[in-house]
Structure formats: C-alpha cells, structure tokens
PDB file of N, CA and C in Angstrom:
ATOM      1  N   UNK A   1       0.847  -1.168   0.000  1.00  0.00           N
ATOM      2  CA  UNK A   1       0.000   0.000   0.000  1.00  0.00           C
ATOM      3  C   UNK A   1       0.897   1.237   0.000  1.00  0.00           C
ATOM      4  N   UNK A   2       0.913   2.269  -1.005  1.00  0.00           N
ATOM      5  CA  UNK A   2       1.616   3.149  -0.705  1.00  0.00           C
ATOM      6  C   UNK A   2       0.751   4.121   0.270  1.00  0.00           C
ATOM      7  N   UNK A   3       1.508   5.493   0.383  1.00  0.00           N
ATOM      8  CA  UNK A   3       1.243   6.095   1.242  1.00  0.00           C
ATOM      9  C   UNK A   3       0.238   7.055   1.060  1.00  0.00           C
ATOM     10  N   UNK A   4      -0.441   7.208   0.136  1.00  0.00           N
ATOM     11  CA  UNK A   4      -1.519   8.042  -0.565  1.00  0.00           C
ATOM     12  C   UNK A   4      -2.939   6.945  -0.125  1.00  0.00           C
ATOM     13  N   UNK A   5      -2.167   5.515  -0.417  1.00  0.00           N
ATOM     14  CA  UNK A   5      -3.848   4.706   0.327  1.00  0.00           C
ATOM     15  C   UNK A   5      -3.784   4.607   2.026  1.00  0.00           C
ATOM     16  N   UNK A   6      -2.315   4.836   2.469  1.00  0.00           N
ATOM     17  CA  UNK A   6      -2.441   4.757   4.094  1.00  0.00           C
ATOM     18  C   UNK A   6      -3.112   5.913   4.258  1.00  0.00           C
ATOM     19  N   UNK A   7      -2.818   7.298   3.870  1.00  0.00           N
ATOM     20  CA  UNK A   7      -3.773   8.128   4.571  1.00  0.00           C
ATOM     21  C   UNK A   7      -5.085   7.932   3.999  1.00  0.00           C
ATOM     22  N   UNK A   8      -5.478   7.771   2.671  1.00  0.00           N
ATOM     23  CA  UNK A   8      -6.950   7.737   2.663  1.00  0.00           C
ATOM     24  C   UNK A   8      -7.575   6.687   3.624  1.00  0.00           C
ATOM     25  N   UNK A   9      -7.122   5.487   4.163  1.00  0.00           N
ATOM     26  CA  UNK A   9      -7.438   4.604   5.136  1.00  0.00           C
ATOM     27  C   UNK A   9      -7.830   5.478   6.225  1.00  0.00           C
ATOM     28  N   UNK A  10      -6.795   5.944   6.494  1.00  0.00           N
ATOM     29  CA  UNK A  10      -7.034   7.041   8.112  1.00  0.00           C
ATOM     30  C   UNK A  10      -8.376   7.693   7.924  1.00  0.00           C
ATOM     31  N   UNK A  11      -8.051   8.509   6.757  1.00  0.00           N
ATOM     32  CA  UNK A  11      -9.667   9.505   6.860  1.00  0.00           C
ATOM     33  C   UNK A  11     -11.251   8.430   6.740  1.00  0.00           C
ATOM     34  N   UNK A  12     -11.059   7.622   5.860  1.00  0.00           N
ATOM     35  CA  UNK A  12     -12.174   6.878   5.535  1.00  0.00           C
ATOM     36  C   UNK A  12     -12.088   6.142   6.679  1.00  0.00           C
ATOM     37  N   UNK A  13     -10.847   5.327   7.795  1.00  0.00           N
ATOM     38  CA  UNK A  13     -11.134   4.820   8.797  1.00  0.00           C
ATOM     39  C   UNK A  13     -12.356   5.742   9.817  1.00  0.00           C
ATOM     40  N   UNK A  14     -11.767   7.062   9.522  1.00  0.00           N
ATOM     41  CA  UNK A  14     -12.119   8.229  11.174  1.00  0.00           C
ATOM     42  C   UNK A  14     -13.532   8.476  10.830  1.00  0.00           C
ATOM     43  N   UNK A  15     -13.987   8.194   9.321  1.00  0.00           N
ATOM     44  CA  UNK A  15     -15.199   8.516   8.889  1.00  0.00           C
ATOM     45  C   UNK A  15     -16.342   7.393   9.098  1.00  0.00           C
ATOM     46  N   UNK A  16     -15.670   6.367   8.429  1.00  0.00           N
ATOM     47  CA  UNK A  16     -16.626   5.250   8.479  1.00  0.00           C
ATOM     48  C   UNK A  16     -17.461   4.690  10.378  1.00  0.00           C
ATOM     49  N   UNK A  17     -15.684   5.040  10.735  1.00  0.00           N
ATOM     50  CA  UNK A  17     -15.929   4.366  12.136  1.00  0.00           C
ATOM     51  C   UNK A  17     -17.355   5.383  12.669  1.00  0.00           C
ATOM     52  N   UNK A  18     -17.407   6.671  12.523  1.00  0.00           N
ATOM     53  CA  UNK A  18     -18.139   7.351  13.330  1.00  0.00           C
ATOM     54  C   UNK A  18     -19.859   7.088  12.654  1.00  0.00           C
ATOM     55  N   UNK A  19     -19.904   6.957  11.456  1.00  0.00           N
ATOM     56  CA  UNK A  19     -20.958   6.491  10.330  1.00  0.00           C
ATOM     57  C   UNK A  19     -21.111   4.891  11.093  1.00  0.00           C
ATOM     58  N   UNK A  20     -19.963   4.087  10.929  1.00  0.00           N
ATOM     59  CA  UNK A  20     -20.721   2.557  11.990  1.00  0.00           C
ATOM     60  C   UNK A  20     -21.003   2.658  13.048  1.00  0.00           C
ATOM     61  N   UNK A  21     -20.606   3.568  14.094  1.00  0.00           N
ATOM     62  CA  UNK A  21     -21.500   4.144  15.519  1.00  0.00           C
ATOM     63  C   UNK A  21     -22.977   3.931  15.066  1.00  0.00           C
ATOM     64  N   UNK A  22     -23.359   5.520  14.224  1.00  0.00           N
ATOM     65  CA  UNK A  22     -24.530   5.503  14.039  1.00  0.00           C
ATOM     66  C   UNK A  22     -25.539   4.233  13.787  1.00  0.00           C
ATOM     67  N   UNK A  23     -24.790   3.362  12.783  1.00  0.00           N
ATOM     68  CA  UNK A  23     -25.984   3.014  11.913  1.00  0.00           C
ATOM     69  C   UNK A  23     -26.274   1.629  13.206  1.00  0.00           C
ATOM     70  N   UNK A  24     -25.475   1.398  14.260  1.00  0.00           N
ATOM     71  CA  UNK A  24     -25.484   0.520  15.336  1.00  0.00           C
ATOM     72  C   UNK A  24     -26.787   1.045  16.140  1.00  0.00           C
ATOM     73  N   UNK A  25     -28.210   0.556  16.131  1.00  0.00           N
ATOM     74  CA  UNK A  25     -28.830   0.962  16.809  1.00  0.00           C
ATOM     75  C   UNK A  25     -28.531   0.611  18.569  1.00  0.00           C
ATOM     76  N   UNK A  26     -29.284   1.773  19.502  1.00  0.00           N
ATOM     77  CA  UNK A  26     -29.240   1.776  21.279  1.00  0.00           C
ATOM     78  C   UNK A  26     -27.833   2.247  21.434  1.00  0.00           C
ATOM     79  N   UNK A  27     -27.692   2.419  22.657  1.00  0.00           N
ATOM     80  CA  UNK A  27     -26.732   2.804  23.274  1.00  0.00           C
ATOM     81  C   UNK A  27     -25.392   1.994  23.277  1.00  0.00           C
ATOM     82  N   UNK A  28     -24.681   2.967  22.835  1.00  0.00           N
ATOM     83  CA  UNK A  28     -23.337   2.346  22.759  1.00  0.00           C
ATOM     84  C   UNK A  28     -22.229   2.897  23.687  1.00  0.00           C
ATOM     85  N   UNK A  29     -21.384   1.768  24.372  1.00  0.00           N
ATOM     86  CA  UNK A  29     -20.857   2.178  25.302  1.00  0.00           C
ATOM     87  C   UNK A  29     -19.619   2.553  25.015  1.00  0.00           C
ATOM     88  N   UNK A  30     -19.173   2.264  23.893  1.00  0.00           N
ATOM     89  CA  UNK A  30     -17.669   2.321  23.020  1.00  0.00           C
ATOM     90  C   UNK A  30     -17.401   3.914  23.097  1.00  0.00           C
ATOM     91  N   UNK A  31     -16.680   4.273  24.044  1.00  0.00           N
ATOM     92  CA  UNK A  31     -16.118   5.877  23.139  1.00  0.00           C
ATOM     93  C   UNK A  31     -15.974   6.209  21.483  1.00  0.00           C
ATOM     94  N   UNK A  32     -15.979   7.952  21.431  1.00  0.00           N
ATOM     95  CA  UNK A  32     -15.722   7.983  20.317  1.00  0.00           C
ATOM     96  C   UNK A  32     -14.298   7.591  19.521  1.00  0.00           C
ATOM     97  N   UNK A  33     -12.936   7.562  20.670  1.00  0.00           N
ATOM     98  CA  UNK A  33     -11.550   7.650  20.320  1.00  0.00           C
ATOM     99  C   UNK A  33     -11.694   5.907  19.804  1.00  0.00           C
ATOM    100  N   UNK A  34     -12.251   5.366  20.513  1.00  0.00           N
ATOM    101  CA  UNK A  34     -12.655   3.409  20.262  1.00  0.00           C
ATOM    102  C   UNK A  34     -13.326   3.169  19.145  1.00  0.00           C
ATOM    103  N   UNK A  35     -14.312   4.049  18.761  1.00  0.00           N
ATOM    104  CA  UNK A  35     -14.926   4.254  17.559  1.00  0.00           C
ATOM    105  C   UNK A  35     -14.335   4.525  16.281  1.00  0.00           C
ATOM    106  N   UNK A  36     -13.198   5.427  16.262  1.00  0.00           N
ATOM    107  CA  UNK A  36     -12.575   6.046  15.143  1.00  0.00           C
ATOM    108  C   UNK A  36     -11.793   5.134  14.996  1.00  0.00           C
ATOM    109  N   UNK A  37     -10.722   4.392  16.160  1.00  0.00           N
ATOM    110  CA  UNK A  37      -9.843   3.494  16.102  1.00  0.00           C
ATOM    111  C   UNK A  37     -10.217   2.176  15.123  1.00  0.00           C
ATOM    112  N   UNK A  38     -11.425   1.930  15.855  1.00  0.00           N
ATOM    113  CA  UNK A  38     -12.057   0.232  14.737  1.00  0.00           C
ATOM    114  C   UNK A  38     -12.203   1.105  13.632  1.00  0.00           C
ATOM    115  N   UNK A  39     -12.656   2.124  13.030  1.00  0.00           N
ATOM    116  CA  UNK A  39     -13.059   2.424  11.338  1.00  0.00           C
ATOM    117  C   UNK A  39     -11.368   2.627  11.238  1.00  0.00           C
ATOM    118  N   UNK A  40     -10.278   2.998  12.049  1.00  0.00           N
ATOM    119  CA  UNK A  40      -8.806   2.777  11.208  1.00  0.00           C
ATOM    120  C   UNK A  40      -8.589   1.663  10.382  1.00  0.00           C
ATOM    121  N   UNK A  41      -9.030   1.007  11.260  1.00  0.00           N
ATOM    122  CA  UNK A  41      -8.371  -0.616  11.906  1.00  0.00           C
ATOM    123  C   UNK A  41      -9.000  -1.292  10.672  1.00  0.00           C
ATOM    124  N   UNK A  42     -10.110  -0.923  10.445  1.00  0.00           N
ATOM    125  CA  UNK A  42     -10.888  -1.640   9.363  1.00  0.00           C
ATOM    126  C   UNK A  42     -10.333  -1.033   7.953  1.00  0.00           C
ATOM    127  N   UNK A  43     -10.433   0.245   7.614  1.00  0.00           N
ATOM    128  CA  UNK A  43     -10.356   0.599   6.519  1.00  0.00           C
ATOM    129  C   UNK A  43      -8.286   0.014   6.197  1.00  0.00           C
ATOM    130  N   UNK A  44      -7.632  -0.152   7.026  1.00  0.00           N
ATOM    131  CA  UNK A  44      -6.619  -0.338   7.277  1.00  0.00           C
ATOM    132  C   UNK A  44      -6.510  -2.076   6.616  1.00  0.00           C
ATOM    133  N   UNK A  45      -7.151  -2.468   7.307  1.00  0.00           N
ATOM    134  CA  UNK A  45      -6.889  -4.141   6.633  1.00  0.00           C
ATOM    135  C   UNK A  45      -8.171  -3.636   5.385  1.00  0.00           C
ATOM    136  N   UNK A  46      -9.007  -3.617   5.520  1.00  0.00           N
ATOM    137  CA  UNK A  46      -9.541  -3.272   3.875  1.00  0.00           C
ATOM    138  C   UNK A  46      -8.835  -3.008   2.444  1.00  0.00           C
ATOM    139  N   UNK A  47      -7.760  -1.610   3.311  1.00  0.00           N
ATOM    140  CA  UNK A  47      -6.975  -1.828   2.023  1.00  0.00           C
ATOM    141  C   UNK A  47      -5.802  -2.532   1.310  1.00  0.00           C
ATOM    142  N   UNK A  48      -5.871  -3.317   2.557  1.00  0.00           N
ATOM    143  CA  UNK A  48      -4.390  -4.095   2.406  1.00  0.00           C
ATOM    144  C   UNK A  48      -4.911  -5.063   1.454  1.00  0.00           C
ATOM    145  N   UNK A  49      -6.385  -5.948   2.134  1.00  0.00           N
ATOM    146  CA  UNK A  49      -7.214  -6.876   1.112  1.00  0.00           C
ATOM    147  C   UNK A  49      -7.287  -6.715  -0.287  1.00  0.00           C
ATOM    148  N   UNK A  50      -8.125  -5.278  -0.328  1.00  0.00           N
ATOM    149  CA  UNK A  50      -8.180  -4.931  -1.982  1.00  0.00           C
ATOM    150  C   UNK A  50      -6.620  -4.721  -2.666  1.00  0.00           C
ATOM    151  N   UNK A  51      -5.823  -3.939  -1.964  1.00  0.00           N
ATOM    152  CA  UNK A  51      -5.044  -4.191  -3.128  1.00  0.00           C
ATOM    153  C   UNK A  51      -3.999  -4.955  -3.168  1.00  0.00           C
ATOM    154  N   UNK A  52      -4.356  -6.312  -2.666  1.00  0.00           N
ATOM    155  CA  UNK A  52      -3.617  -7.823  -2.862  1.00  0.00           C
ATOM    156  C   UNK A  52      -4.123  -8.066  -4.439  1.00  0.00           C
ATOM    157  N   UNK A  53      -5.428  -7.484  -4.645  1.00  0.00           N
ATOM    158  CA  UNK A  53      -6.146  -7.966  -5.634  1.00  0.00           C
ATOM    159  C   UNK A  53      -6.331  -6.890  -7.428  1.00  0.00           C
ATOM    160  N   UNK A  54      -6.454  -5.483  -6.821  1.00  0.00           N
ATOM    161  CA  UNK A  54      -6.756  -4.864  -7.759  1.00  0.00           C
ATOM    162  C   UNK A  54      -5.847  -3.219  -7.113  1.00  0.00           C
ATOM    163  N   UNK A  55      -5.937  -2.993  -8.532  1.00  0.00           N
ATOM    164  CA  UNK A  55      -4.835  -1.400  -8.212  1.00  0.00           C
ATOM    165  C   UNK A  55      -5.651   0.291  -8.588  1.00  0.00           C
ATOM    166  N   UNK A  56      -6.954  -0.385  -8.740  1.00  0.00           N
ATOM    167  CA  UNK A  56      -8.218   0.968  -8.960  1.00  0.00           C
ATOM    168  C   UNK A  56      -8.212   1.683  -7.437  1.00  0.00           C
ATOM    169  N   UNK A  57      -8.389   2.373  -7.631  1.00  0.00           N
ATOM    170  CA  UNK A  57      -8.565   3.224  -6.197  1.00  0.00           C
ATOM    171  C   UNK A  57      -9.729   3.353  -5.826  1.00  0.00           C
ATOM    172  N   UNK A  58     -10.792   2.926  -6.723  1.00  0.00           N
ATOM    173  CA  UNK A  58     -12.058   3.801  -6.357  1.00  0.00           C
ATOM    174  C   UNK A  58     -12.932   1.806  -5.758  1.00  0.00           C
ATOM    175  N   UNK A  59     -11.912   0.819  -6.350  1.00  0.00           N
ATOM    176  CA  UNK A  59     -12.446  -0.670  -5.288  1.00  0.00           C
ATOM    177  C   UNK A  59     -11.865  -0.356  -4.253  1.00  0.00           C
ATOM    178  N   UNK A  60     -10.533  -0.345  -4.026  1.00  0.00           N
ATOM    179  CA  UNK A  60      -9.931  -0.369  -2.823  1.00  0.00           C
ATOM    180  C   UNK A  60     -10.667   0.872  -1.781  1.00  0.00           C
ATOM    181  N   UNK A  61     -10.922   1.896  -2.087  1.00  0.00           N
ATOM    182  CA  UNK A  61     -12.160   2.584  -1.188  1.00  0.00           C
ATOM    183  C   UNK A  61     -13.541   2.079  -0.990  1.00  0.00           C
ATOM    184  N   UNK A  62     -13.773   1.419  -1.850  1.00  0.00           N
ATOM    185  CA  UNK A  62     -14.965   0.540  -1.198  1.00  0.00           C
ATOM    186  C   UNK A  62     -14.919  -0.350  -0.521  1.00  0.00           C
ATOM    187  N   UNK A  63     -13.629  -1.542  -0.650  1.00  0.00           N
ATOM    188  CA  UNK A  63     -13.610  -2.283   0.099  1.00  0.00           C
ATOM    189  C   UNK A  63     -13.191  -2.373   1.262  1.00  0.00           C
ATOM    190  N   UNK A  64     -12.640  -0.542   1.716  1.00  0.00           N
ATOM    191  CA  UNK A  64     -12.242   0.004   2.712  1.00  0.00           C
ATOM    192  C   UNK A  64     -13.005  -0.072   3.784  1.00  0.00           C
ATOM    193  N   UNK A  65     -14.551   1.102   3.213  1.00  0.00           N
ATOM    194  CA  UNK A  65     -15.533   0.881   3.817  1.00  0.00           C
ATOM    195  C   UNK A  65     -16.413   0.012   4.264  1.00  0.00           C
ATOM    196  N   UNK A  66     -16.746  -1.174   3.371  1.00  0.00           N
ATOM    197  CA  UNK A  66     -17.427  -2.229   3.714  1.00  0.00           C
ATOM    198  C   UNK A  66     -16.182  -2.608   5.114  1.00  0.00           C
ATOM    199  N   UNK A  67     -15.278  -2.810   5.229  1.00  0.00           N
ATOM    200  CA  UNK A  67     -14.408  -3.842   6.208  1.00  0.00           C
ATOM    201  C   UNK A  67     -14.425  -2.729   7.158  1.00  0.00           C
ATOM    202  N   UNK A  68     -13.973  -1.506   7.127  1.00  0.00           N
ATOM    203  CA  UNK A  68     -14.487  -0.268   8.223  1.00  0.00           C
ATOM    204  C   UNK A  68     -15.889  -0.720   8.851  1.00  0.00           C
ATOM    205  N   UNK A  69     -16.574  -0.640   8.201  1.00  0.00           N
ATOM    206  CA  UNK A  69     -18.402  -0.642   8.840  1.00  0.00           C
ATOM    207  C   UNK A  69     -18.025  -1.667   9.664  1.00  0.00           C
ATOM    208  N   UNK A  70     -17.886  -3.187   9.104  1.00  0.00           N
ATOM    209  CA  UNK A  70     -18.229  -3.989   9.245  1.00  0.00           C
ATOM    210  C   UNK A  70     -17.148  -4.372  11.147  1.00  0.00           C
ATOM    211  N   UNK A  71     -16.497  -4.070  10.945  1.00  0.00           N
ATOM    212  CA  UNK A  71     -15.340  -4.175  12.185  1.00  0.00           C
ATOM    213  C   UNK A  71     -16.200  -3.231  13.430  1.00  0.00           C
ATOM    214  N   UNK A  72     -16.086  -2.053  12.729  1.00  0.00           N
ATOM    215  CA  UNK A  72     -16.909  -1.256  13.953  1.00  0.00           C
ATOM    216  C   UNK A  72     -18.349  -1.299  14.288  1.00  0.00           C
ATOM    217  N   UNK A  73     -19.314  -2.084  13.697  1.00  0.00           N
ATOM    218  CA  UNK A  73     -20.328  -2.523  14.564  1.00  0.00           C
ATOM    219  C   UNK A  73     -19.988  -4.210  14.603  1.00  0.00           C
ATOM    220  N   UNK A  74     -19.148  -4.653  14.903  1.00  0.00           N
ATOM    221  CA  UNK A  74     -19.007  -5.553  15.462  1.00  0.00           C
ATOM    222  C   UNK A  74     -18.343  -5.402  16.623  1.00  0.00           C
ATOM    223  N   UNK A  75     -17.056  -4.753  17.077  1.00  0.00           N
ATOM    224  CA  UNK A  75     -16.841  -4.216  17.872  1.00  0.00           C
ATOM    225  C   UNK A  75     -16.995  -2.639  18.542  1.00  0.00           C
ATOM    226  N   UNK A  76     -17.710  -2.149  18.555  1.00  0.00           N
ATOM    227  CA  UNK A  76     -18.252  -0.977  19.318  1.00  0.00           C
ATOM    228  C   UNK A  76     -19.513  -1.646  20.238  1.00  0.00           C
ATOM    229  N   UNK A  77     -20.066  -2.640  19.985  1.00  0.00           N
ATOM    230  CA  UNK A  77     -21.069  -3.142  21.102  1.00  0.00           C
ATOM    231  C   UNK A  77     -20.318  -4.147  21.996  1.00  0.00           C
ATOM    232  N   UNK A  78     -19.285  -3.990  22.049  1.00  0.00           N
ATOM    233  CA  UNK A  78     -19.222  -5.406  22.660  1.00  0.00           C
ATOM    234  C   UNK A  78     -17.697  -4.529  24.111  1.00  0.00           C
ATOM    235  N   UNK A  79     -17.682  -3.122  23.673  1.00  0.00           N
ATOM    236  CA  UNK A  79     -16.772  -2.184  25.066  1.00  0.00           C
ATOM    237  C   UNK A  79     -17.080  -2.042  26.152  1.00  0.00           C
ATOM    238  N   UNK A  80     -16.339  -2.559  26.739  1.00  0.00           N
ATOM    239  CA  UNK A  80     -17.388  -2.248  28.561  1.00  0.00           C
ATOM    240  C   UNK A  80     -17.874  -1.035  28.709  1.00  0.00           C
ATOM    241  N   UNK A  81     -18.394  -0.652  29.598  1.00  0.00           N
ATOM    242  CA  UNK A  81     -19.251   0.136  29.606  1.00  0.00           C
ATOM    243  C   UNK A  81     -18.449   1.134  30.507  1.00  0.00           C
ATOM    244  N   UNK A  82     -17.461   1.868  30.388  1.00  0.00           N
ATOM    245  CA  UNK A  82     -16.846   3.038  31.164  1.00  0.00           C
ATOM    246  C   UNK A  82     -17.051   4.260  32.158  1.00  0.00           C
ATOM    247  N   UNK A  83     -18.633   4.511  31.956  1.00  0.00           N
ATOM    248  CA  UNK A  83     -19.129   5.438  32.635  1.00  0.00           C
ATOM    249  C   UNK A  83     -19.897   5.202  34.047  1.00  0.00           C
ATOM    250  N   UNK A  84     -19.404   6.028  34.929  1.00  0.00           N
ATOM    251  CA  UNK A  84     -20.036   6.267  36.159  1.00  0.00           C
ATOM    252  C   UNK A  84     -21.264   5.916  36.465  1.00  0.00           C
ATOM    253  N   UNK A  85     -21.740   4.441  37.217  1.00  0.00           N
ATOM    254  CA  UNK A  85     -22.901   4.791  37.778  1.00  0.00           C
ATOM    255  C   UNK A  85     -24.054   6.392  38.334  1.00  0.00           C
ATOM    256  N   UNK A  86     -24.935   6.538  37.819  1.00  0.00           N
ATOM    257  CA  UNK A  86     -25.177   7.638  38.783  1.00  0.00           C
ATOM    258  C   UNK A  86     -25.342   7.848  40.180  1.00  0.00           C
ATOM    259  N   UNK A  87     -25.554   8.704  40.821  1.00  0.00           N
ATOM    260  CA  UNK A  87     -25.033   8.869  42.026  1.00  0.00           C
ATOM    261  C   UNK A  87     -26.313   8.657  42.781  1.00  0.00           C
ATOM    262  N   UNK A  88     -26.343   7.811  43.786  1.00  0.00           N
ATOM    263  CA  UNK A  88     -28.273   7.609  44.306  1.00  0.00           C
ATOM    264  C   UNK A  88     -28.723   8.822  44.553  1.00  0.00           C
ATOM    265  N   UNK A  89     -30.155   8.572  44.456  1.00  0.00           N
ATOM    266  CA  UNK A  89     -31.003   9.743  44.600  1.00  0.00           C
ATOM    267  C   UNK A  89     -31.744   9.486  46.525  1.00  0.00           C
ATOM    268  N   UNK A  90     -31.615  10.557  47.162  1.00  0.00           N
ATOM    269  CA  UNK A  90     -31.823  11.159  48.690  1.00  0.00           C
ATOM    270  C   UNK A  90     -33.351  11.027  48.562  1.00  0.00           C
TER     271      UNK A  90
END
C-alpha cells in the first residue's frame, strides 16, 4: 500500500468508524476515540485486502468501507461500559 492509500485509510477509517456508531442501533458504550480506532483498523486491513487484488482506487475505497463498517459494529457493542454509575437519589 503506498502512502496516498495509508492516509486515505485514516480519513475513511475516522469517517466510516463514526458512520458505523450511528448506523449501530441503542446505546453504545464504546467511546468515540474506540470508535474512530475500529473504522482505522478496518479501513486499514480493507486496504491491504483490496489491493492484494486490484490497483483501482475507487475498489480499494470501497472495500475500505465495507471492512471499516463492518469491524466497527461488530466491535463498538461489545466495550465495557466506562461510565459512572449515577449517584443515588436522597
């Protein structure tokens, strides 16, 4: 992968990941920094996949995204849950 598809990975990672938040219906306990990380992580091996195979830019961004989505609602439901009980009520 040269370095023109590592950064488009990054952006389409930071994008997708926050786009697979959404489309994850209920509450999600995953931060957003956990969020952006899996759409790296995904668009990251995405593009390594596609371009084992093909040297178009405009597959290897798709197959970015599909493996982005697909990573971050698989893992964004499954983060412990980090936040503070609330505090009892008097």
């Amino acid at each position: 992968m040269q370095i023109s598809g590592f950064i488009s990975a990054i952006v389409v990672g930071l994008i997708i990941g926050i786009l697979g938040r959404l489309m994850v219906s209920g509450r999600q306990p995953a931060g957003c920094i956990v969020t952006m990380i899996t759409g790296i992580v995904g668009a990251l091996i995405g593009g390594w996949i596609a371009s084992m195979f093909t040297d178009s830019f405009w597959l290897i961004l798709l197959v970015q995204i599909v493996v982005a989505a697909i990573i971050t609602a698989l893992i964004s439901p499954r983060v412990k849950d980090r936040t503070p009980p609330p505090p009892p009520s008097m």
